[in-house]
C-alpha atoms as a PDB file:
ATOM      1  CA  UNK A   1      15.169   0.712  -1.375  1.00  0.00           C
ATOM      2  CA  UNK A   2      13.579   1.861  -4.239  1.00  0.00           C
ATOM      3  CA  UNK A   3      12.340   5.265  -4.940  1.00  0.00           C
ATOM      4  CA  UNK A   4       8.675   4.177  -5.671  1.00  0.00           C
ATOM      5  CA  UNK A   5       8.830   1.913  -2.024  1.00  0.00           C
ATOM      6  CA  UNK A   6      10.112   5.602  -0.926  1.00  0.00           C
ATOM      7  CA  UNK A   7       7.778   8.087  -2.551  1.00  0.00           C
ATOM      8  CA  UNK A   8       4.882   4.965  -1.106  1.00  0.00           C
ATOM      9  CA  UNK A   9       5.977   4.918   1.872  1.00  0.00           C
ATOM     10  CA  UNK A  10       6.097   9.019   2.593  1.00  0.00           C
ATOM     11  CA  UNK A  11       2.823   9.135   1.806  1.00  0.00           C
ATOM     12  CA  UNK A  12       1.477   6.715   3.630  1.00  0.00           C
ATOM     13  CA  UNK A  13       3.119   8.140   6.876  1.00  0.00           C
ATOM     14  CA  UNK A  14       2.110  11.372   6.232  1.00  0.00           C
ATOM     15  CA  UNK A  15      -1.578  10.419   5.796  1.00  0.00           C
ATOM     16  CA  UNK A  16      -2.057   7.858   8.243  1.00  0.00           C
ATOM     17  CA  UNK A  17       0.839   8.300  10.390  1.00  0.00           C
ATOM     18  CA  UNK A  18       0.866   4.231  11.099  1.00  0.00           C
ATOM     19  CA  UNK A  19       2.296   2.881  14.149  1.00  0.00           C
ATOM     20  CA  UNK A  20       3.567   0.153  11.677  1.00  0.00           C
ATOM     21  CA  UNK A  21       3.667   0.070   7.387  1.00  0.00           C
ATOM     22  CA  UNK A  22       5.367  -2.711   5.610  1.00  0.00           C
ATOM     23  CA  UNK A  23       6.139  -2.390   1.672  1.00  0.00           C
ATOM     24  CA  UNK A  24       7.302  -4.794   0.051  1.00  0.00           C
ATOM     25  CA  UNK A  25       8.168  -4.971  -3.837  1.00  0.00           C
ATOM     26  CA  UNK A  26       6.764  -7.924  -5.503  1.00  0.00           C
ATOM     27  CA  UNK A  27       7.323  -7.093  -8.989  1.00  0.00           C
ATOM     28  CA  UNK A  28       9.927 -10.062  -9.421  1.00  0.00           C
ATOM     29  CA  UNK A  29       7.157 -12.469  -8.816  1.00  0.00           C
ATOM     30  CA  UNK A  30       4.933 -11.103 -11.800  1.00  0.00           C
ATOM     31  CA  UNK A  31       7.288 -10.980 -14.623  1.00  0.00           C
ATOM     32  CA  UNK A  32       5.934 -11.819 -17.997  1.00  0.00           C
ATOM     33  CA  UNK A  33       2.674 -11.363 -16.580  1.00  0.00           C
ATOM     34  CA  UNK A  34       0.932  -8.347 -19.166  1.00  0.00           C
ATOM     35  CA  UNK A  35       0.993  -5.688 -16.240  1.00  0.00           C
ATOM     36  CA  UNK A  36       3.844  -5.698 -15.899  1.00  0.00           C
ATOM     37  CA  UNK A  37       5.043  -4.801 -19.416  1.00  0.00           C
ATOM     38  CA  UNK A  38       4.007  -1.181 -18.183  1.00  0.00           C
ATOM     39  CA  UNK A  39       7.076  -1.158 -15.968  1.00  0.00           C
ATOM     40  CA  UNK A  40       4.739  -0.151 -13.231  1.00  0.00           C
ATOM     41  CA  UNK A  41       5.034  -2.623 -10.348  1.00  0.00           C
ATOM     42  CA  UNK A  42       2.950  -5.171  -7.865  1.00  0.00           C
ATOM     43  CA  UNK A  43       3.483  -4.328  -4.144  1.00  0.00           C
ATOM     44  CA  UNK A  44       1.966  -5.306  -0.900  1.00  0.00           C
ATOM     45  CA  UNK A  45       1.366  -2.926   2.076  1.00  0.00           C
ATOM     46  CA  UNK A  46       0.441  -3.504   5.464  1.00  0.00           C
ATOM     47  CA  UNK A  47      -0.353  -0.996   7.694  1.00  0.00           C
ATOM     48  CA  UNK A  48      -0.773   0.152  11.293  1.00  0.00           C
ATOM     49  CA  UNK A  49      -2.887   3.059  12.119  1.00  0.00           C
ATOM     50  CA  UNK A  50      -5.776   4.821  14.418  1.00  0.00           C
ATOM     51  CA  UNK A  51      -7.304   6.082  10.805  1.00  0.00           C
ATOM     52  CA  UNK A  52      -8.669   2.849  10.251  1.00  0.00           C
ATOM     53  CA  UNK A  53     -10.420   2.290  13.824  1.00  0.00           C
ATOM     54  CA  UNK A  54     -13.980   1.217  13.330  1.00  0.00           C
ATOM     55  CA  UNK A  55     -13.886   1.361   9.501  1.00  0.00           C
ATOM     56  CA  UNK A  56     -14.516  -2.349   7.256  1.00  0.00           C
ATOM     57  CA  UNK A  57     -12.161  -3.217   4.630  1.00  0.00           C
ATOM     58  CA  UNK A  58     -13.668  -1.830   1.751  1.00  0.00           C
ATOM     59  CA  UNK A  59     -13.298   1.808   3.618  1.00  0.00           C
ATOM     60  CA  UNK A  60      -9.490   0.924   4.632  1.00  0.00           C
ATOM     61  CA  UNK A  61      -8.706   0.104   1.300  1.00  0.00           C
ATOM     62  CA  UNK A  62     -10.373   3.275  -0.376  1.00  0.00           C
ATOM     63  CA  UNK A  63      -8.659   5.547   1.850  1.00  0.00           C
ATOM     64  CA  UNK A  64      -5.475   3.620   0.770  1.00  0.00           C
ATOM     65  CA  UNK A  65      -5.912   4.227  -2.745  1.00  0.00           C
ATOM     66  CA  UNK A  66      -6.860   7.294  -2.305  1.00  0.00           C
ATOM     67  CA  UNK A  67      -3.488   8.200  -0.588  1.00  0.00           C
ATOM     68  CA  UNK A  68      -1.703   6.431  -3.729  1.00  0.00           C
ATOM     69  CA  UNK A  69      -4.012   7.804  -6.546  1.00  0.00           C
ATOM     70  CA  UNK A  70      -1.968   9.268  -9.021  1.00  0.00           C
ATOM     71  CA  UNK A  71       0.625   6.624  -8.616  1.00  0.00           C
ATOM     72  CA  UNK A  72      -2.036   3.972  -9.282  1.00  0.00           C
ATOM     73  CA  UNK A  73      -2.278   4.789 -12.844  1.00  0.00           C
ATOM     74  CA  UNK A  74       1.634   5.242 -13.591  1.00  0.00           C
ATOM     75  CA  UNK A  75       3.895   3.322 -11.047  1.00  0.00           C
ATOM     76  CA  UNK A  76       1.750   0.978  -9.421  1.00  0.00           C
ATOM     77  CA  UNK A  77      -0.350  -1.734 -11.405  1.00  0.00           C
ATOM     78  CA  UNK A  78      -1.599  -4.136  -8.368  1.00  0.00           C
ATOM     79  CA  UNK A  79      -1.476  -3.477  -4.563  1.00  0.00           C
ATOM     80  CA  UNK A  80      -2.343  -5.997  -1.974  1.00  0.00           C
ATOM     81  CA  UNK A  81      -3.468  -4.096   1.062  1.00  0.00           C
ATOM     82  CA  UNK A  82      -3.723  -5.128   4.449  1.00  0.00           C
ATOM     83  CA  UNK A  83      -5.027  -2.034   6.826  1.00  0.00           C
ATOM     84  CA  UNK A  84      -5.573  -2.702  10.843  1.00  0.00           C
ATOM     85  CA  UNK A  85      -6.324  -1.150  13.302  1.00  0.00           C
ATOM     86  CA  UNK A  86      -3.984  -1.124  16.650  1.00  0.00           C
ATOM     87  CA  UNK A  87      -6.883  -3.196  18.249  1.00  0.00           C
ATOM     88  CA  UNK A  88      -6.427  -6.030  15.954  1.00  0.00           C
ATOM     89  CA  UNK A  89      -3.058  -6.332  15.966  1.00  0.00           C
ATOM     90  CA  UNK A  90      -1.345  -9.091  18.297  1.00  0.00           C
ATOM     91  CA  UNK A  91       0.910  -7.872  20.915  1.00  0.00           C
END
């Protein structure tokens, strides 16, 4: 796993401490596209946690890149984010 997934994923737990986060790299299926040039990557995130009881996307999402902030601007160049609450996940 890479050490960008890694340094993600550590942060994520330790902010939101999510019953369930999924990263995936999707960098492969962006190349030639101009972000990518950067060398910073495309990823996609979903993620389990009590944090985002009661909040609407928009919130979710900001407190997402808000976990990731710095790496926004260096490693990561587009995130696709989905944030649930335990409530709306199937069991």
């Amino acid at each position: 796993m890479s050490e960008r997934i890694e340094k993600m994923r550590s942060r994520l737990t330790a902010t939101f401490a999510p019953l369930e986060c999924q990263l995936v790299d999707d960098s492969h299926l962006h190349a030639g596209h101009a972000g990518a040039a950067s060398g910073a990557g495309h990823y996609s995130v979903r993620i389990v946690s009590d944090r985002f009881d009661g909040l609407n996307r928009v919130a979710r999402h900001r407190l997402v890149y808000d976990c990731l902030r710095d790496m926004m601007t260096s490693d990561i160049h587009a995130l696709n984010i989905i944030a649930l609450a335990p409530s709306e996940v199937e069991k």
